[in-house]
C-alpha atoms as a PDB file:
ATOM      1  CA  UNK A   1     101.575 130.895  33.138  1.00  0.00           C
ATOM      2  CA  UNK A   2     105.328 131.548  34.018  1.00  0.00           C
ATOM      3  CA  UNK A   3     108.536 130.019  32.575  1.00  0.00           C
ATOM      4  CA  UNK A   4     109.921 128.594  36.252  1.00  0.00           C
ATOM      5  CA  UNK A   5     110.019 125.119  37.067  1.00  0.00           C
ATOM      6  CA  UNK A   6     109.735 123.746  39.955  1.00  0.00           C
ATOM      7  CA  UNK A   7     112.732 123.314  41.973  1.00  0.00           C
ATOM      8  CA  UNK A   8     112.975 119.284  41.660  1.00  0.00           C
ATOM      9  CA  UNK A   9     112.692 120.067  37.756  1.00  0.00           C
ATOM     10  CA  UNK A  10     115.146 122.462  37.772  1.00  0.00           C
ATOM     11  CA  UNK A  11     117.608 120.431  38.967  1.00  0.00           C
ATOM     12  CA  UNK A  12     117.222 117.210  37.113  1.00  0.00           C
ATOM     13  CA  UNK A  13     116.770 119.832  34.033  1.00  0.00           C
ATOM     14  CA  UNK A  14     120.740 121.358  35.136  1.00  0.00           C
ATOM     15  CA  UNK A  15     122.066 117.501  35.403  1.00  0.00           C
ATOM     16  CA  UNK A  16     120.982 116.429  32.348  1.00  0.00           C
ATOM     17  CA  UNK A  17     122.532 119.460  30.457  1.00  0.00           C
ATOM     18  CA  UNK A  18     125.686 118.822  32.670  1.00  0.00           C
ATOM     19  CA  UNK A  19     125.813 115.415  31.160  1.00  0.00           C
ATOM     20  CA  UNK A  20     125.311 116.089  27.508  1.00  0.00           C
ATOM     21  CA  UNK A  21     128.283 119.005  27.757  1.00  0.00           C
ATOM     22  CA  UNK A  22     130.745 116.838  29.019  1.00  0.00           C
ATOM     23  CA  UNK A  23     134.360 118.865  28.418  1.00  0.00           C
ATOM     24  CA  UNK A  24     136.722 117.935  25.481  1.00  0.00           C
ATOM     25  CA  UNK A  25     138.974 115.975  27.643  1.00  0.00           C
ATOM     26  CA  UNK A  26     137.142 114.067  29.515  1.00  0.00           C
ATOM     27  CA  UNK A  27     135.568 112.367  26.743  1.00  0.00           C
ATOM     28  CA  UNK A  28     138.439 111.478  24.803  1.00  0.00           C
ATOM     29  CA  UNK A  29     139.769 110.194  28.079  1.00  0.00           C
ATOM     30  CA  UNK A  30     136.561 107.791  28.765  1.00  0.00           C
ATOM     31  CA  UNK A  31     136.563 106.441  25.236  1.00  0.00           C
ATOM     32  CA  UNK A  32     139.788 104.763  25.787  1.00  0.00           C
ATOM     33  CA  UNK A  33     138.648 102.648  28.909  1.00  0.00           C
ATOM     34  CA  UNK A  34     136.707 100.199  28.306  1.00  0.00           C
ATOM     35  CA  UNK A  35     138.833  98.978  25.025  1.00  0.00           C
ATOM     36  CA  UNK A  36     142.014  99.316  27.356  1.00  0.00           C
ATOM     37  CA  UNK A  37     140.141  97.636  30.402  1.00  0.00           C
ATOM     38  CA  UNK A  38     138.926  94.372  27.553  1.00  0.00           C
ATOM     39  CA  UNK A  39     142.179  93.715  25.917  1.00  0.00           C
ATOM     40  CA  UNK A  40     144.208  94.071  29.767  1.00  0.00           C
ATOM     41  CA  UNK A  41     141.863  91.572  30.880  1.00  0.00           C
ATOM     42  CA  UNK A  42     142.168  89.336  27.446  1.00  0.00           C
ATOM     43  CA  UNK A  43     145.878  89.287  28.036  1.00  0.00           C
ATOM     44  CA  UNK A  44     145.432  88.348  32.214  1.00  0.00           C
ATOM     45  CA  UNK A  45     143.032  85.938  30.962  1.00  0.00           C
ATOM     46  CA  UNK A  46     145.068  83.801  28.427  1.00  0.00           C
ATOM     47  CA  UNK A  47     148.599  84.024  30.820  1.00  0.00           C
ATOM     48  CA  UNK A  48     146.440  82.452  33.414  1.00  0.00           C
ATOM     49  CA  UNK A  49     144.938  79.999  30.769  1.00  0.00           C
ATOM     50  CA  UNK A  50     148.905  79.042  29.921  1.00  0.00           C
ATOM     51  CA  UNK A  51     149.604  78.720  33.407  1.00  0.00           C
ATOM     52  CA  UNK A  52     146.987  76.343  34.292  1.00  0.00           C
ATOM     53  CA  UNK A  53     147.781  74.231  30.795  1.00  0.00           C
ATOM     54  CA  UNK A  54     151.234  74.192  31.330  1.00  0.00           C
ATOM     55  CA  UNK A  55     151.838  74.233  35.191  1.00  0.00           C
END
């Protein structure tokens, strides 16, 4: 029995330790999105909201 894996499982096996040592950076930069994204669109959401009421 030998210790190589078939070349599909090799290379699901590479991308899946790719995405579990994402670098430093990158991370910090990705954590930031989504609550930047949420409160960009909160703020669209209630000028249009006062626009509508008030127009």
């Amino acid at each position: 029995m030998s210790d190589e894996l078939p070349e599909g499982q090799h290379m699901k096996r590479s991308c899946r330790m790719a995405a579990l040592h994402k670098e430093e950076g990158e991370v910090e930069y990705t954590r930031y999105i989504v609550p930047a994204l949420l409160l960009a669109g909160w703020i669209v959401g209630c000028g249009v909201m006062v626009y509508i009421v008030f127009s």
